[in-house]
Protein backbone atom coordinates (compact mmCIF):
# COMPACT_ATOMS: atom_id res chain seq x y z
CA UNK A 1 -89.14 33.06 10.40
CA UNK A 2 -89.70 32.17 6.50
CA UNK A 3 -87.04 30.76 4.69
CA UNK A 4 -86.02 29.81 1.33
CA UNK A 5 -84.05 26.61 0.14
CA UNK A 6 -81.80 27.18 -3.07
CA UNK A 7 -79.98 23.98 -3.94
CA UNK A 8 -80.03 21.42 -7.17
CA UNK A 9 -79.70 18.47 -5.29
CA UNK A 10 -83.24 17.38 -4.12
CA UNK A 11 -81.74 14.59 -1.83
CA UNK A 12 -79.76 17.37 0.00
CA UNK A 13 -82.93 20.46 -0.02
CA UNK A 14 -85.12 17.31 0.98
CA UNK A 15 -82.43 16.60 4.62
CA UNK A 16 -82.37 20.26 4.95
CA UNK A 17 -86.09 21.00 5.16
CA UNK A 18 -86.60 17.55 7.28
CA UNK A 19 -83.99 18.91 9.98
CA UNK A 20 -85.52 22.75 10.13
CA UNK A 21 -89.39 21.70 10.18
CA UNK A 22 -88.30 19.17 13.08
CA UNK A 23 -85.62 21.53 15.06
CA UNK A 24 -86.96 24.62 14.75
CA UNK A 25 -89.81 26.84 14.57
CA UNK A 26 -88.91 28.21 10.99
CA UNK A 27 -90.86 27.70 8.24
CA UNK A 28 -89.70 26.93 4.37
CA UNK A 29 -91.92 28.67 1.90
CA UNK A 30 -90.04 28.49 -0.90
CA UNK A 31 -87.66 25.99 -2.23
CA UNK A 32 -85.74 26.07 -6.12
CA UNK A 33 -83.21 24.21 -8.07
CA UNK A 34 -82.23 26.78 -10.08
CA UNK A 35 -80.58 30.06 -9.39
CA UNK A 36 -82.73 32.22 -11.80
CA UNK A 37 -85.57 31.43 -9.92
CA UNK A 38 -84.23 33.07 -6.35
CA UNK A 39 -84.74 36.74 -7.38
CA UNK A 40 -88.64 36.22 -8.25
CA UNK A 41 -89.34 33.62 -5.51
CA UNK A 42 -88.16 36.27 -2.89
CA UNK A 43 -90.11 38.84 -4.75
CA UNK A 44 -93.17 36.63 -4.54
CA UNK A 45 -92.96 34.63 -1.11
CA UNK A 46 -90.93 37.51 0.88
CA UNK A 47 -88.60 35.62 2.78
CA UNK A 48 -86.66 36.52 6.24
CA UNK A 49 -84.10 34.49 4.83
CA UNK A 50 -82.28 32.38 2.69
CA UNK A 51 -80.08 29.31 2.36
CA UNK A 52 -78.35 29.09 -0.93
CA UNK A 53 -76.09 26.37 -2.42
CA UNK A 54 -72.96 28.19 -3.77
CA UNK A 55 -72.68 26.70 -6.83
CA UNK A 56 -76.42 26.03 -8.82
CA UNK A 57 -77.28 26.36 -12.09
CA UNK A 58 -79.03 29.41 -13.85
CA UNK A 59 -76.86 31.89 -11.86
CA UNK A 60 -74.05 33.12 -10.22
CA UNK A 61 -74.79 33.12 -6.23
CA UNK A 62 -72.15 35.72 -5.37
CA UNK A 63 -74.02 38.10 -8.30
CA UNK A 64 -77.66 37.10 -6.60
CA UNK A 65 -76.69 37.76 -2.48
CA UNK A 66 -75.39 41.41 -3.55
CA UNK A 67 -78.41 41.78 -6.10
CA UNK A 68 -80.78 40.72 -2.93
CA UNK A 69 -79.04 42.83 -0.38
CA UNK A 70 -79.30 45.42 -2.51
CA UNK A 71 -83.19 44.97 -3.55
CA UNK A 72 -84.48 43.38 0.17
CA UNK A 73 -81.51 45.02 2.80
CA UNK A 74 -83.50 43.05 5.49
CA UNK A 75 -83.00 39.69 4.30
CA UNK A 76 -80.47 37.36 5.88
CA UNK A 77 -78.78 35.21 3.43
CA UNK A 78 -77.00 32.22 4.35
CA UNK A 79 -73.88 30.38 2.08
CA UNK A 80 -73.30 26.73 1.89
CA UNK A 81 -70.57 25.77 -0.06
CA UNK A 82 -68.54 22.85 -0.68
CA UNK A 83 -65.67 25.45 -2.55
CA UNK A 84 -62.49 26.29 -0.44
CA UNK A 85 -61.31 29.31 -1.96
CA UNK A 86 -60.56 32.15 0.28
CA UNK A 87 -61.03 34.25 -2.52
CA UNK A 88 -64.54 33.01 -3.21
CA UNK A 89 -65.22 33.16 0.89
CA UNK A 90 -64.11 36.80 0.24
CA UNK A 91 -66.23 37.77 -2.49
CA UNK A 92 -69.02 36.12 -1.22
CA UNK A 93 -68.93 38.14 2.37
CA UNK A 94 -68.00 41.43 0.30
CA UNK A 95 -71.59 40.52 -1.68
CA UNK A 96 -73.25 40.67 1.57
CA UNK A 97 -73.52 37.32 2.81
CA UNK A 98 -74.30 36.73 6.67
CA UNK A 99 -73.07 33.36 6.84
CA UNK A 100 -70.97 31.52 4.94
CA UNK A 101 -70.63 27.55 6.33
CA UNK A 102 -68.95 24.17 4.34
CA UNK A 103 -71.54 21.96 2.97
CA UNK A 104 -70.17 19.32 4.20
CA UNK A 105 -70.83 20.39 7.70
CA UNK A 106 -72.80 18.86 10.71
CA UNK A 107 -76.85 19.78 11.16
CA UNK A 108 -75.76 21.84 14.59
CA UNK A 109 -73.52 24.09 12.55
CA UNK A 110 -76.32 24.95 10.38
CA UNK A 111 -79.38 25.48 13.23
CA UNK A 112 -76.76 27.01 15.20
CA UNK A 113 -76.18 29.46 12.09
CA UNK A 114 -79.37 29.72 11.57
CA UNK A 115 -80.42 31.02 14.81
CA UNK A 116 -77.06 33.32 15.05
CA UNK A 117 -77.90 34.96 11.76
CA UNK A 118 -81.73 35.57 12.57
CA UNK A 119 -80.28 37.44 15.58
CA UNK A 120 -78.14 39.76 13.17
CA UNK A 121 -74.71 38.01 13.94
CA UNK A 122 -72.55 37.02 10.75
CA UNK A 123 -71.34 33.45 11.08
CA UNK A 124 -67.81 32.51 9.78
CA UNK A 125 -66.28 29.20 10.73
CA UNK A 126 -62.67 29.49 11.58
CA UNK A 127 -61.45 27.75 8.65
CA UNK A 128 -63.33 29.93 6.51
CA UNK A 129 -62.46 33.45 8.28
CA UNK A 130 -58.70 31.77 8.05
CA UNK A 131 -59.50 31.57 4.17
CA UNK A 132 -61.22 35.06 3.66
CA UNK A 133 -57.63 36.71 5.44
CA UNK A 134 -55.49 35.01 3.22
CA UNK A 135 -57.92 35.46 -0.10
CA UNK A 136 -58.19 38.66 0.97
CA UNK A 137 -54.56 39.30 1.07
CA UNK A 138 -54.89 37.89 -2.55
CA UNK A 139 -57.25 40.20 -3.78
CA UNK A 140 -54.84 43.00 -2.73
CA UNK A 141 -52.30 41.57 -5.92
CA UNK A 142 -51.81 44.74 -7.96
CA UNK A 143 -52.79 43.75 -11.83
CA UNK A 144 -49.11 43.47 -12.51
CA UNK A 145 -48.66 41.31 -9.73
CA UNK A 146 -51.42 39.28 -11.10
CA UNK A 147 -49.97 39.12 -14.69
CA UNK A 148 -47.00 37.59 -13.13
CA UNK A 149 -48.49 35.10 -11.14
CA UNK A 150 -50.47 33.58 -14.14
CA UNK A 151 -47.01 33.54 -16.09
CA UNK A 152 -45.34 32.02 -12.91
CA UNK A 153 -48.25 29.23 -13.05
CA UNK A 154 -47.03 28.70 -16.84
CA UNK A 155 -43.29 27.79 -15.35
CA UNK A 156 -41.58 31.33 -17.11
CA UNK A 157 -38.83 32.52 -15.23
CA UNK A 158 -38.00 36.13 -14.50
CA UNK A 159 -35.83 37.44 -17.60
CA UNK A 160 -38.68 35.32 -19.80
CA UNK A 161 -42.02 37.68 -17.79
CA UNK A 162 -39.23 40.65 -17.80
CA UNK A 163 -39.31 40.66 -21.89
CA UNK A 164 -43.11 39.75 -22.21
CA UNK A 165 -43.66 43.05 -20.62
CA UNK A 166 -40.05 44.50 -21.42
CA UNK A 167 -39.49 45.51 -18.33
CA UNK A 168 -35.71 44.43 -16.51
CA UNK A 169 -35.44 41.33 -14.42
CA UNK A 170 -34.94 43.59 -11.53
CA UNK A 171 -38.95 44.89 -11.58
CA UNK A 172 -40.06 41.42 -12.52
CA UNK A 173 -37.86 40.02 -9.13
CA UNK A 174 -39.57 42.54 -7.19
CA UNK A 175 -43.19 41.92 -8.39
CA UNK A 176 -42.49 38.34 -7.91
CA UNK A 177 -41.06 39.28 -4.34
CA UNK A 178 -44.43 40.95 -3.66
CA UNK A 179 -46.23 38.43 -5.09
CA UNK A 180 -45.02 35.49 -2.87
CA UNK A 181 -45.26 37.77 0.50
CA UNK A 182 -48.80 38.61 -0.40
CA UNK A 183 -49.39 34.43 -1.08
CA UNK A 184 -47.60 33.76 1.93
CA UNK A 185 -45.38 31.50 0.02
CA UNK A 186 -41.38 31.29 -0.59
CA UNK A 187 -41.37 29.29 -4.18
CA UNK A 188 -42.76 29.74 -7.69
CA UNK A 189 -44.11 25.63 -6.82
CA UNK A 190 -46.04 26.84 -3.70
CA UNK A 191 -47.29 30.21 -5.71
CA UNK A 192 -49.06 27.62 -8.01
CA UNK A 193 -50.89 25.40 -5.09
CA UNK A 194 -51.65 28.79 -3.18
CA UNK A 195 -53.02 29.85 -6.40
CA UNK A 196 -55.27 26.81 -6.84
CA UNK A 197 -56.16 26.83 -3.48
CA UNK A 198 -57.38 30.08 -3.93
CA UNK A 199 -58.79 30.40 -6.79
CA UNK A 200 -57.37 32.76 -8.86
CA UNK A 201 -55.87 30.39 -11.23
C-alpha cells in the first residue's frame, strides 16, 4: 500500500516513516509540510492512503479530506490530531475521514489503524467517538440557540439576551433550557467550559 505523510513537524513525519518502513509492508511515496501541497501530491503520486496532521499550514484539513473523497472516493485518509473538540472530531468524520486517532497516541494505535483502515473499517478511539456524540449533539444547536450561547459565554443574563433580540425572558429561558440539555450541562459556568471544550466558542 502507498501512503502519504502530511505533517509540519519533520521530527514527528521523520518517527512516523521510521516506524511504517520497519513494521509494515507499506510504502511512503510522498511526504509534505504544507497542506496546499496534499491535493497535487495525490494527483501526482496516487496514493492508497493518507496520514494527515490536523492542523498544518497552507490549508484547512477538514476542507482537503472532503475535497479528496470527493476527487479520489478510493482513498483512505487517516486524522491525527492533537485537538479535542468533539465538534472538530465531528466535522472531520462528516468530511469523510476513515480514522481519526490523538497525536499523542502510542505507535500500535497507529499500525493497528493503519491496517484496520486498509481493510475498509473506520477507526474511532473511544474517547473520540465519546467526543463526536456529544459535538454532535452540539451541532444540532438551532442558530438561536447558538446566538444565546455566545451571549451566555459573555456573562448576559436572560432579560439582558431577551432585549438584544426583543424577545420575553420566557423564550430566552427556554432557548437557554435547550441549550444546556443539548450541552449536557446544568449552569451558564459549565455552558462556557462545554463550549471550549468543544469548540464552538
Amino acid at each position: 500500500m502507498k501512503l502519504l505523510l502530511a505533517d509540519d513537524h519533520e521530527i514527528f513525519r521523520d518517527g512516523i516513516r521510521m516506524l511504517i518502513e520497519a513494521r509494515t509492508p507499506h510504502r511512503i511515496v510522498c511526504e509534505t509540510a504544507s497542506g496546499s501541497e496534499i491535493g497535487r501530491l495525490v494527483q501526482t503520486h496516487a496514493p492508497d492512503l493518507a496520514v494527515l496532521d490536523y492542523q498544518m499550514p497552507g490549508a484547512e484539513i477538514t476542507a482537503v479530506t472532503a475535497w479528496l473523497k470527493k476527487r479520489f472516493p478510493a482513498i483512505k485518509v487517516v486524522i491525527l490530531t492533537g485537538a479535542t473538540s468533539g465538534v472538530l472530531h465531528a466535522r472531520l468524520v462528516e468530511a469523510g475521514a476513515d480514522a481519526v486517532l490523538p497525536k499523542a497516541g502510542d505507535a500500535e494505535t497507529l499500525l493497528k489503524a493503519l491496517e484496520a483502515v486498509a481493510a475498509g473499517r473506520q477507526v474511532l478511539p473511544q474517547a473520540i467517538r465519546e467526543g463526536i456524540a456529544a459535538g454532535a449533539e452540539a451541532l444540532s444547536l438551532t442558530q438561536r440557540e447558538y446566538q444565546v450561547l455566545r451571549l451566555v459565554c459573555q456573562g448576559l443574563g436572560n432579560a439582558e439576551i431577551a432585549a438584544r433580540f426583543n424577545l420575553s425572558d420566557r423564550t430566552i429561558a427556554k432557548h437557554r433550557e435547550n441549550l444546556f440539555r443539548k450541552l449536557g450541562v446544568g449552569s451558564a459556568a459549565q455552558a462556557i467550559n462545554r463550549a471550549i471544550e468543544l469548540g464552538l466558542i
